[in-house]
C-alpha atoms as a PDB file:
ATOM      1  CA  UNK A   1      31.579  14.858 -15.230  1.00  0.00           C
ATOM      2  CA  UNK A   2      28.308  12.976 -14.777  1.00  0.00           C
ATOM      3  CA  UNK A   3      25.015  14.327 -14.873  1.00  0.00           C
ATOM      4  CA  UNK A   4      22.846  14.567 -12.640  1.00  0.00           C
ATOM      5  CA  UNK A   5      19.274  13.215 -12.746  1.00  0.00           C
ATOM      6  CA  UNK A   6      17.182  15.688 -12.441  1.00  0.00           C
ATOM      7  CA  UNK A   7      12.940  14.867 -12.525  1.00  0.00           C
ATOM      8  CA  UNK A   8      10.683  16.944 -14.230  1.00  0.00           C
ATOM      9  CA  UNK A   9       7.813  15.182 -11.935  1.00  0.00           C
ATOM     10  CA  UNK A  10       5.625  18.216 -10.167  1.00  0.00           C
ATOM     11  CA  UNK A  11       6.629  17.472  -5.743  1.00  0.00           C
ATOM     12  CA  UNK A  12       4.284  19.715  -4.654  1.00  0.00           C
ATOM     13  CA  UNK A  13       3.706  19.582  -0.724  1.00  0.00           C
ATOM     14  CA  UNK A  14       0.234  20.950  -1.253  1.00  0.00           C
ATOM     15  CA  UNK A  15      -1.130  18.038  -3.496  1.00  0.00           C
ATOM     16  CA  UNK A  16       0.570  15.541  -1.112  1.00  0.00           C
ATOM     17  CA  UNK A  17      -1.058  17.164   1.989  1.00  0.00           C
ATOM     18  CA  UNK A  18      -4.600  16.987   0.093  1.00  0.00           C
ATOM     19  CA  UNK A  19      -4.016  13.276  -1.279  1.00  0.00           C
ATOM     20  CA  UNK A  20      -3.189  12.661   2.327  1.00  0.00           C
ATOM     21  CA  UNK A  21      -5.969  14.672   4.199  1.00  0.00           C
ATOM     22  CA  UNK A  22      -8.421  12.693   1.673  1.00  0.00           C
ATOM     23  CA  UNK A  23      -7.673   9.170   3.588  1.00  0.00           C
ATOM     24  CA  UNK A  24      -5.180   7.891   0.302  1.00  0.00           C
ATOM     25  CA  UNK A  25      -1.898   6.911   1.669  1.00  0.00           C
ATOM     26  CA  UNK A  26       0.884   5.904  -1.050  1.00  0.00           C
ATOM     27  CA  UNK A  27       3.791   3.791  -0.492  1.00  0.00           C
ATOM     28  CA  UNK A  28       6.164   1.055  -1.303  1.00  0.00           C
ATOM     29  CA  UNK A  29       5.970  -2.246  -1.331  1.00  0.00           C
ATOM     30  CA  UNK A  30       8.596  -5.043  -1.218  1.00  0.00           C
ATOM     31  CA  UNK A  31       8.395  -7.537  -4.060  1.00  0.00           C
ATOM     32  CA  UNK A  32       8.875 -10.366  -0.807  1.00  0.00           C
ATOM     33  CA  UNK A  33       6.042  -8.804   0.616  1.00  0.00           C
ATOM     34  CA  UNK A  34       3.972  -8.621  -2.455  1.00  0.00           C
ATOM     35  CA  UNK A  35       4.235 -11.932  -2.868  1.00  0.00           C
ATOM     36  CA  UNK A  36       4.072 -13.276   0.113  1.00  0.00           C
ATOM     37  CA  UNK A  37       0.660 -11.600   0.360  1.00  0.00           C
ATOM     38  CA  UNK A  38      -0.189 -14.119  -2.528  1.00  0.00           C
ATOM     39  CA  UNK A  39       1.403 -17.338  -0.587  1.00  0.00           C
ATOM     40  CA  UNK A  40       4.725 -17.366  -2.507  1.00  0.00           C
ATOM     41  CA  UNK A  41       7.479 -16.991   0.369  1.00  0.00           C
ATOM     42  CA  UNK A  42      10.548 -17.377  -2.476  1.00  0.00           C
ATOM     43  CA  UNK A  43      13.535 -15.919   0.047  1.00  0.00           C
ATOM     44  CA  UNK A  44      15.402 -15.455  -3.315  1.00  0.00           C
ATOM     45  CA  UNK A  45      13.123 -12.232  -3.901  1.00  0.00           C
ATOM     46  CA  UNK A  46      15.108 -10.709  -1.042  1.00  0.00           C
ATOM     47  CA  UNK A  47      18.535 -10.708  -2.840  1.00  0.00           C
ATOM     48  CA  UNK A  48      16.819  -9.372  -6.253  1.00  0.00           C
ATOM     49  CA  UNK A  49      14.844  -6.199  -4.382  1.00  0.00           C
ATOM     50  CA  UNK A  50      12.304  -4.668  -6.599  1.00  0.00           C
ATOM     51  CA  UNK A  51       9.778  -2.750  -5.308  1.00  0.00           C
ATOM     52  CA  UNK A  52       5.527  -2.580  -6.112  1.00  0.00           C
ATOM     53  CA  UNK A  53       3.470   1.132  -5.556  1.00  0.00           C
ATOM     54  CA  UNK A  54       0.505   0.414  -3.170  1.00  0.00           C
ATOM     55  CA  UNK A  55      -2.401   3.110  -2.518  1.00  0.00           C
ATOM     56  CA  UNK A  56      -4.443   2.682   0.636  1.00  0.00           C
ATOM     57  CA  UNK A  57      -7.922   4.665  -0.619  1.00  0.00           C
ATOM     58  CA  UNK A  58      -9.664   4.848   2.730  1.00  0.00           C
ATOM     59  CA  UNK A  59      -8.956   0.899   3.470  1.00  0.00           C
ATOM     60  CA  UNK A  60      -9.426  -0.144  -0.103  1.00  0.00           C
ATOM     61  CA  UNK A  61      -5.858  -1.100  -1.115  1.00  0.00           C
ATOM     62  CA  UNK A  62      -4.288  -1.423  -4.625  1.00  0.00           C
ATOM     63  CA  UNK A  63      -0.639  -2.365  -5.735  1.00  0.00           C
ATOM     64  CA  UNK A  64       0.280  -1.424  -9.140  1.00  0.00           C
ATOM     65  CA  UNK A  65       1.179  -4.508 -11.353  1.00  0.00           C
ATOM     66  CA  UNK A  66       4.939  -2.643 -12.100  1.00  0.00           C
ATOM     67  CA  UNK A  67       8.045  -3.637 -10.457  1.00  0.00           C
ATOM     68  CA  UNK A  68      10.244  -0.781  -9.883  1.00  0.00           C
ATOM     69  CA  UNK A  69      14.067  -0.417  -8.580  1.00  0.00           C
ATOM     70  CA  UNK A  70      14.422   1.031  -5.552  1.00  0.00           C
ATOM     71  CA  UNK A  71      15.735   3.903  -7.845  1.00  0.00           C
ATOM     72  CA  UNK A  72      12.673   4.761  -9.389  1.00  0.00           C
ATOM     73  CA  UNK A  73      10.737   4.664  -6.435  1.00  0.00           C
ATOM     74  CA  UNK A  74      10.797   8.438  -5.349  1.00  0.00           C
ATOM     75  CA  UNK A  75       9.159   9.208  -9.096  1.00  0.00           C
ATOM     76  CA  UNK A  76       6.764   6.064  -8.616  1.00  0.00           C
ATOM     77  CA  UNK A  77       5.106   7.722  -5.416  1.00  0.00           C
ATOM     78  CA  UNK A  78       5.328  11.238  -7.079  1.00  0.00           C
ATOM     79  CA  UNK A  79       3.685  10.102 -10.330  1.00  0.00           C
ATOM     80  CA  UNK A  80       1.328   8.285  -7.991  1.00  0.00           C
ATOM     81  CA  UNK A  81       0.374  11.110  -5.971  1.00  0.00           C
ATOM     82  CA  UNK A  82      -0.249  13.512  -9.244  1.00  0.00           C
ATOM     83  CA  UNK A  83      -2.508  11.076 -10.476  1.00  0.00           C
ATOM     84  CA  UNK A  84      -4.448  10.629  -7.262  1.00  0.00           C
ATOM     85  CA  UNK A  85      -4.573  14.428  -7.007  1.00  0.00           C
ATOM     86  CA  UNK A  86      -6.024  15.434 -10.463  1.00  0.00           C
ATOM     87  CA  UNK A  87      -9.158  12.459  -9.861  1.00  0.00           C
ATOM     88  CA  UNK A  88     -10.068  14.737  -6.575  1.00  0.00           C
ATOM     89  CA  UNK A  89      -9.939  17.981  -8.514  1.00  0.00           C
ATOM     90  CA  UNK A  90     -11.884  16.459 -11.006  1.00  0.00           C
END
């Protein structure tokens, strides 16, 4: 039987509900997009799907250098949103 995957990454509601109602919005990206952001329209990034975690701080926006499957990118936002929560309780 296989096992299951189970993350240890904290999904709190609350901390997404305060990351949110403090103007940071967290989300995936495209690799296509990403890079066609940055004038490279390569359609073969469409077959070979990986994925970039952008923040949108209150119209400032950064995308995280890491490419991620479209696997990993629950625990990419998760992680994401953690991290943004712990620099407002700071």
């Amino acid at each position: 039987m296989a096992k299951k995957n189970i993350s240890s990454i904290n999904r709190d509601p609350q901390k997404y509900y305060i990351v949110m109602k403090n103007g940071i919005l967290i989300y995936p990206i495209s690799e296509f997009q990403y890079e066609s952001r940055r004038g490279n329209q390569d359609f073969n990034l469409i077959k070979h799907q990986k994925w970039y975690i952008e923040v949108n701080n209150n119209g400032k926006k950064k995308t995280f250098p890491k490419k991620i499957s479209a696997s990993e990118i629950d625990d990419a936002i998760w992680k994401t949103i953690n991290y943004y929560y712990k620099l407002l309780k700071s």
